[in-house]
N, C-alpha and C. Protein backbone atom coordinates (compact mmCIF):
# COMPACT_ATOMS: atom_id res chain seq x y z
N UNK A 1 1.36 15.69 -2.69
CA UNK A 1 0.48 15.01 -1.76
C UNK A 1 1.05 13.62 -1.46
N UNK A 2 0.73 13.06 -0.07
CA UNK A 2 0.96 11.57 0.22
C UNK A 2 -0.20 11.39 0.72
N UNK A 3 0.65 9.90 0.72
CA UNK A 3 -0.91 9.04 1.33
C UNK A 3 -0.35 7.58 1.82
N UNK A 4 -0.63 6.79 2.80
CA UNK A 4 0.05 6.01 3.87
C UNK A 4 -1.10 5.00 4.35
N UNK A 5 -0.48 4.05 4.42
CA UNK A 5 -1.32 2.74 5.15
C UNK A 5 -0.44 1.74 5.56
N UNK A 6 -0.86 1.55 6.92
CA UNK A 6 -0.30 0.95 8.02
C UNK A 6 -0.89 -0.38 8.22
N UNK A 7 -0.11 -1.23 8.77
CA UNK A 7 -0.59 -2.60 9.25
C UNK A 7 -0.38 -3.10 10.35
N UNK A 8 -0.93 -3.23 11.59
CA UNK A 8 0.02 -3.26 12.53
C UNK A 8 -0.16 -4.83 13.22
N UNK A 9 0.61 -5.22 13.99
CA UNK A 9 1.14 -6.51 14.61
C UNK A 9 0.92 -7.95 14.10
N UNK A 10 1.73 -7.32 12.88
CA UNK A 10 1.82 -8.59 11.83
C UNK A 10 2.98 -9.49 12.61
N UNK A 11 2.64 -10.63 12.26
CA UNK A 11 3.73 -11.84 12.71
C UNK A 11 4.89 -12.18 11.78
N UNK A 12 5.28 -10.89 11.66
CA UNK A 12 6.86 -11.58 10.92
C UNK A 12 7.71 -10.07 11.46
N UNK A 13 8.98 -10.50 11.60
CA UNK A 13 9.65 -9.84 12.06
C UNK A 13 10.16 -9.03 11.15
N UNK A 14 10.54 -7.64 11.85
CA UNK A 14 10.94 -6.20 11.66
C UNK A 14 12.15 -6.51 10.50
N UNK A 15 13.30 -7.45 10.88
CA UNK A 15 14.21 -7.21 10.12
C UNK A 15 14.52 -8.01 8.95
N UNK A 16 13.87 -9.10 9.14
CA UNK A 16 12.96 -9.28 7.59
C UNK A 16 12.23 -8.28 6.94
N UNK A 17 11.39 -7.52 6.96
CA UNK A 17 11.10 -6.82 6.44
C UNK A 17 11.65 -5.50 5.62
N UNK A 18 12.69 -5.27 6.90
CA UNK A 18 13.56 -4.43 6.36
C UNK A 18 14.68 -5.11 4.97
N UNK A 19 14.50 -5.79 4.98
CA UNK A 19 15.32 -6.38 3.76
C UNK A 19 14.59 -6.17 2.56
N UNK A 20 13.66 -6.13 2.06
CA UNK A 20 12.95 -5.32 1.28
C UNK A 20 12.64 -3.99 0.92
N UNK A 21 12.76 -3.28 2.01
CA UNK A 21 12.78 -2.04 1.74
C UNK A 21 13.51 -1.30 0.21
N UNK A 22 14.58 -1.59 0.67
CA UNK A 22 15.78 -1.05 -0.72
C UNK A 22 15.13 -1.37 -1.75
N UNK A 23 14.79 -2.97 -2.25
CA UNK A 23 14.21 -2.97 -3.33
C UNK A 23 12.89 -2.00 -3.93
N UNK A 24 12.20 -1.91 -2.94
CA UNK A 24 10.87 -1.05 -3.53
C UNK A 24 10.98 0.72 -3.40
N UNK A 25 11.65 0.91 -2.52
CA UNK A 25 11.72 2.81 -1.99
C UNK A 25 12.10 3.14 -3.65
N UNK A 26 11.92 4.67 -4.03
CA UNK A 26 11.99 5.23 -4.87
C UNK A 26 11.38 4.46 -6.32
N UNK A 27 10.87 3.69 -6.06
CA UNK A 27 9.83 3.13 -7.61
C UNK A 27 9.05 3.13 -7.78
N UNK A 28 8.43 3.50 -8.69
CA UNK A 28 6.93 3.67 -9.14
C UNK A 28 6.05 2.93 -8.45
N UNK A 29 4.68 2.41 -7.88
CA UNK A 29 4.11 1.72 -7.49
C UNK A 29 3.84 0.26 -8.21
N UNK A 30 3.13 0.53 -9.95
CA UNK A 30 3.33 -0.24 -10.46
C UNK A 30 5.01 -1.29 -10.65
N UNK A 31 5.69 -0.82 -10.63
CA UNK A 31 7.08 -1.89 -10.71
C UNK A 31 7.32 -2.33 -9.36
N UNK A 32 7.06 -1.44 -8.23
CA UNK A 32 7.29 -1.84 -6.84
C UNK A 32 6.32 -3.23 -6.32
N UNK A 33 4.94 -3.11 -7.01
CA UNK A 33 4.27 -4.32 -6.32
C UNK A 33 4.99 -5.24 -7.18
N UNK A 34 5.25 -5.59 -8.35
CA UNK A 34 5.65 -6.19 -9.29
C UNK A 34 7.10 -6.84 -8.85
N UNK A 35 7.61 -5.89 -8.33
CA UNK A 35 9.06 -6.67 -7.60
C UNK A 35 8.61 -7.72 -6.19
N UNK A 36 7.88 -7.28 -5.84
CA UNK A 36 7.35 -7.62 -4.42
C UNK A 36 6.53 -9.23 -4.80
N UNK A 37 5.76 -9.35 -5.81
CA UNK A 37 4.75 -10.20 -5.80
C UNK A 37 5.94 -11.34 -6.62
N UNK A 38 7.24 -10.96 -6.86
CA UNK A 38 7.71 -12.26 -7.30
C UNK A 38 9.02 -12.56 -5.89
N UNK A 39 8.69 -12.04 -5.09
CA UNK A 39 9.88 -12.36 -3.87
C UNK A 39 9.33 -13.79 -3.36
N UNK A 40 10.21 -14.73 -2.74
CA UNK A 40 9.57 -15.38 -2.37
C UNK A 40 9.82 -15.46 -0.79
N UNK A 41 9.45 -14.47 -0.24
CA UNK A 41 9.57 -14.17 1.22
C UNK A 41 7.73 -14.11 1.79
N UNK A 42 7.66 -14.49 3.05
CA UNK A 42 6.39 -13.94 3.26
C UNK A 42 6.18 -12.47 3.53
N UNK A 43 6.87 -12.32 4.32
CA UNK A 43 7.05 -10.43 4.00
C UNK A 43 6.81 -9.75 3.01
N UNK A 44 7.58 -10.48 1.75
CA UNK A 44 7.05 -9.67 0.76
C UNK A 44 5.30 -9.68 0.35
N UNK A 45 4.59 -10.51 0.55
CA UNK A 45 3.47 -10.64 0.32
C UNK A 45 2.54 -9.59 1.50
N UNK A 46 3.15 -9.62 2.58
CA UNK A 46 2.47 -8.56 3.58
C UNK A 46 2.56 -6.97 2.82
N UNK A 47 3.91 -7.00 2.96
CA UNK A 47 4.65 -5.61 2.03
C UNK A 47 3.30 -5.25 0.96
N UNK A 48 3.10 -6.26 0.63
CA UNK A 48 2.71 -6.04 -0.51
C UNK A 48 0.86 -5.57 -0.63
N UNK A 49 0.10 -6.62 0.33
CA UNK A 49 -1.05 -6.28 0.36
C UNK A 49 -0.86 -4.31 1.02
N UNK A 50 -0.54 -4.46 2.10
CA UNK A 50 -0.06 -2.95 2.75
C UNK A 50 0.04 -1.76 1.49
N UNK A 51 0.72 -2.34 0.80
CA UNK A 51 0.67 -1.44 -0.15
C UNK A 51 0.09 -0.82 -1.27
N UNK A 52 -1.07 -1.88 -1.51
CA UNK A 52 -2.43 -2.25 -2.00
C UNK A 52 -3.33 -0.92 -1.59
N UNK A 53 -3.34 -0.91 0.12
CA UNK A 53 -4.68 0.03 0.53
C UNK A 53 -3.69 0.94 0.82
N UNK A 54 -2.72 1.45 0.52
CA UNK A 54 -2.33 2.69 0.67
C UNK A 54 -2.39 3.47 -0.86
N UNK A 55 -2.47 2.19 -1.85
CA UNK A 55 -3.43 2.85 -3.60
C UNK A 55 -4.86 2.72 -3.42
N UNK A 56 -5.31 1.86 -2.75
CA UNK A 56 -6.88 2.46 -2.70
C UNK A 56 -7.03 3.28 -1.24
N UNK A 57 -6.57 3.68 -0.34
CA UNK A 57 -6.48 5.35 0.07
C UNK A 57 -6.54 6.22 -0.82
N UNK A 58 -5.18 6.11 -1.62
CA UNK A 58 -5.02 7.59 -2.64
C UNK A 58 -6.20 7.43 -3.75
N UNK A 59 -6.68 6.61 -4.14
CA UNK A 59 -8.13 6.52 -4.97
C UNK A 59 -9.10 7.25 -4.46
N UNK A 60 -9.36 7.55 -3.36
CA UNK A 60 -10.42 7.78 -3.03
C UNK A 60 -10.20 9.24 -2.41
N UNK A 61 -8.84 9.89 -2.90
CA UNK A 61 -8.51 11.48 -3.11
C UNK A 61 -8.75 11.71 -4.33
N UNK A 62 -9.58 12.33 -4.86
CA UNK A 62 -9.63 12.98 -6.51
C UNK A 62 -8.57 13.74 -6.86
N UNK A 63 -7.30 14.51 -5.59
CA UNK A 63 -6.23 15.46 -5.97
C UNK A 63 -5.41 14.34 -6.12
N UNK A 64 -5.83 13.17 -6.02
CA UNK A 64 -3.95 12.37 -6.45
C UNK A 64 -4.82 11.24 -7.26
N UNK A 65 -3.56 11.51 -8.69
CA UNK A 65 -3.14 10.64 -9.73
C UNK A 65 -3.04 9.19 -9.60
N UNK A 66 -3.74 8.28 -9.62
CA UNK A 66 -2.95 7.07 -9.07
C UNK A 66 -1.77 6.21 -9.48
N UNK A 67 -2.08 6.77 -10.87
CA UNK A 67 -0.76 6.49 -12.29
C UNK A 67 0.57 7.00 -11.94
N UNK A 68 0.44 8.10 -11.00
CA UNK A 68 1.93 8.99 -11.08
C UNK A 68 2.60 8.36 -9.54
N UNK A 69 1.99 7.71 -8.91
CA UNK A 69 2.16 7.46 -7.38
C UNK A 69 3.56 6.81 -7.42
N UNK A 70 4.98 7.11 -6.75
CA UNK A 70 5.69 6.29 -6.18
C UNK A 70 6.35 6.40 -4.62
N UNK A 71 6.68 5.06 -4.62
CA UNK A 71 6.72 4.38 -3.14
C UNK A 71 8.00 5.59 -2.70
N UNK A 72 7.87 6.21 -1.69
CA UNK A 72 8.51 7.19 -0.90
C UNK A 72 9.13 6.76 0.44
N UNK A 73 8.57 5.33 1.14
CA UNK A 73 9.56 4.93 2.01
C UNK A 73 8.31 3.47 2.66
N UNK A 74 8.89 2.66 2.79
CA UNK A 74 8.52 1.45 3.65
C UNK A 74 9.02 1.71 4.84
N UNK A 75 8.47 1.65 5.81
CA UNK A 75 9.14 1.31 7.35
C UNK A 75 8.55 0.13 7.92
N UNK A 76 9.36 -0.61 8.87
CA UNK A 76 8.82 -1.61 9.58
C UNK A 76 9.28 -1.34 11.29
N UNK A 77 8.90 -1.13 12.04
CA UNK A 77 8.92 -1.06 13.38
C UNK A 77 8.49 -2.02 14.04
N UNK A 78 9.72 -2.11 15.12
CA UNK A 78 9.19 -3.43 16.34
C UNK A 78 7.74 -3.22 17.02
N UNK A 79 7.10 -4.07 16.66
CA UNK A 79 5.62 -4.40 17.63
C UNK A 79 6.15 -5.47 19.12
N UNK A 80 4.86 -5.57 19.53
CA UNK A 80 5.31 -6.94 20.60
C UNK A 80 5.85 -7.56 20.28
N UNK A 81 6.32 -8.32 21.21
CA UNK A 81 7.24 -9.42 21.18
C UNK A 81 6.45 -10.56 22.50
N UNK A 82 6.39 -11.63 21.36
CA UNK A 82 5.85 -13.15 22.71
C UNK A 82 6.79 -13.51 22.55
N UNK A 83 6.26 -13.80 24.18
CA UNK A 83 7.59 -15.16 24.61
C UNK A 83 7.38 -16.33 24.89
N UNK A 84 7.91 -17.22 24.37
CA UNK A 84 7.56 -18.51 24.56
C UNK A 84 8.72 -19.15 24.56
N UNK A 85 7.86 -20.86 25.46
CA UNK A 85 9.08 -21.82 25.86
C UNK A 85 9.50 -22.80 25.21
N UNK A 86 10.77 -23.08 25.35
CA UNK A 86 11.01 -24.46 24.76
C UNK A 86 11.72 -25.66 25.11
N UNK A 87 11.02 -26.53 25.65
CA UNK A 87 11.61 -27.69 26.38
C UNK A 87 13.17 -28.49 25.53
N UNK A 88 14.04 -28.86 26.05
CA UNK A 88 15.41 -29.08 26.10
C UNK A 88 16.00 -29.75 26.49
N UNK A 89 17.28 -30.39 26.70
CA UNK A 89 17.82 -31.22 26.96
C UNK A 89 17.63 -31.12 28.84
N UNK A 90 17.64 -32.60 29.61
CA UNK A 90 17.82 -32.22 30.62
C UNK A 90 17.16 -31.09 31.26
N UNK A 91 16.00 -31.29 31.19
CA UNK A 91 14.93 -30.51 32.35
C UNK A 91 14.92 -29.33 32.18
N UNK A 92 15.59 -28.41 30.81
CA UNK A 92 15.82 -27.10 31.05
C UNK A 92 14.69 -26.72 29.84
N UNK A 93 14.47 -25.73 29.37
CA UNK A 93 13.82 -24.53 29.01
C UNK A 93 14.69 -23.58 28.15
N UNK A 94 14.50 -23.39 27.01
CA UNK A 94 15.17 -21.89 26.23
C UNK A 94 13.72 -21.16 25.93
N UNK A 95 14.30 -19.69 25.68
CA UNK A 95 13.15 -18.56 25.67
C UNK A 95 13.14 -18.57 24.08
N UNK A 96 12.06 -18.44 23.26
CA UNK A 96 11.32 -18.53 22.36
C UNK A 96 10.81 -16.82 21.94
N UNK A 97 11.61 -16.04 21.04
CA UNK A 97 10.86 -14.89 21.03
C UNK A 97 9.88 -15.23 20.01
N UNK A 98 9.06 -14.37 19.37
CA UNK A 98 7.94 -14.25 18.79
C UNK A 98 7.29 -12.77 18.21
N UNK A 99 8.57 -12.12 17.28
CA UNK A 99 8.39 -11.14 17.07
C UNK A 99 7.23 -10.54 16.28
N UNK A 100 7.10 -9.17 16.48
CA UNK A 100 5.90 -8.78 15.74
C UNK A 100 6.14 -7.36 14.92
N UNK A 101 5.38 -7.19 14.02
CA UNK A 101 6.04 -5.44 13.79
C UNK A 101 5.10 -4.78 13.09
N UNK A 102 4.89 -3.34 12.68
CA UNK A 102 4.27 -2.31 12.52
C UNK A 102 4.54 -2.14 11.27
N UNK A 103 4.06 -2.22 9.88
CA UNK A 103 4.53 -1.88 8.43
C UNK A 103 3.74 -0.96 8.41
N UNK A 104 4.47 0.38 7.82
CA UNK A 104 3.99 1.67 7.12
C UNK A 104 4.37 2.15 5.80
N UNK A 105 3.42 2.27 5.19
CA UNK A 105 4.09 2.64 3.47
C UNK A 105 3.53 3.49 3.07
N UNK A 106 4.53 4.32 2.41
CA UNK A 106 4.10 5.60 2.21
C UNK A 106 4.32 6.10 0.70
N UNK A 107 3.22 6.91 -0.27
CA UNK A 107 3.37 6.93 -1.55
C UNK A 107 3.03 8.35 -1.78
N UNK A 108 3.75 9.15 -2.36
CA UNK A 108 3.85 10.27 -3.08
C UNK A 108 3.28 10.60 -4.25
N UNK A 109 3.17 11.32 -5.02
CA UNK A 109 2.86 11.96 -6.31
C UNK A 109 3.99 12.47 -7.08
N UNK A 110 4.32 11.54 -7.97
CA UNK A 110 5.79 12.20 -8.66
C UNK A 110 5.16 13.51 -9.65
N UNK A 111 5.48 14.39 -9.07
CA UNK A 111 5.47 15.42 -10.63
C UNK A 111 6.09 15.29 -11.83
N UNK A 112 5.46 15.77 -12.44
CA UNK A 112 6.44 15.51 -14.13
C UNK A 112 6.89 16.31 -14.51
């Protein structure tokens, strides 16, 4: 069985996020938040609540273990993107992105 919880158009960008990934995929839940809650990224703290209600999802299945649960894949996908301006030398303007992105985490049932 899985079980998944999503967050969507959080304000930190996709490929930050993805830099975390590696660390948490294939680990238990317990060691995975545990890696996460000492990063000192803000991502990791998003990562991290996200991954919170995807264990109280699987709580509230009586067929899944919550003890046996590990992390089976993080994804982060591009959300919107704002644009904004920024005043400059000499009368000009640079474009200002303002990325956004989609975190999905997904947790399994390890058999024993």
């Amino acid at each position: 069985m899985e079980v998944q919880a999503v967050s969507k158009y959080v304000r930190v960008s996709p490929q930050k996020v993805r830099t975390l990934v590696d660390a948490v995929k294939g680990k238990p839940v317990e060691t995975a938040l545990q890696t996460l809650k000492f990063m000192p990224t803000k991502a990791a703290g998003i990562v991290e609540k996200v991954m919170r209600s995807a264990v109280a999802n699987a709580d509230q299945n009586p067929d899944i273990d919550v003890d046996n649960l590990v992390v089976r894949n993080v994804i982060a996908d591009q959300g919107p993107t704002m644009k904004r301006w920024k005043a400059r030398a000499r009368g000009r303007g640079t474009r200002i992105l303002k990325r956004s992105s989609h975190i999905t985490v997904i947790l399994t049932e390890e058999t024993l």
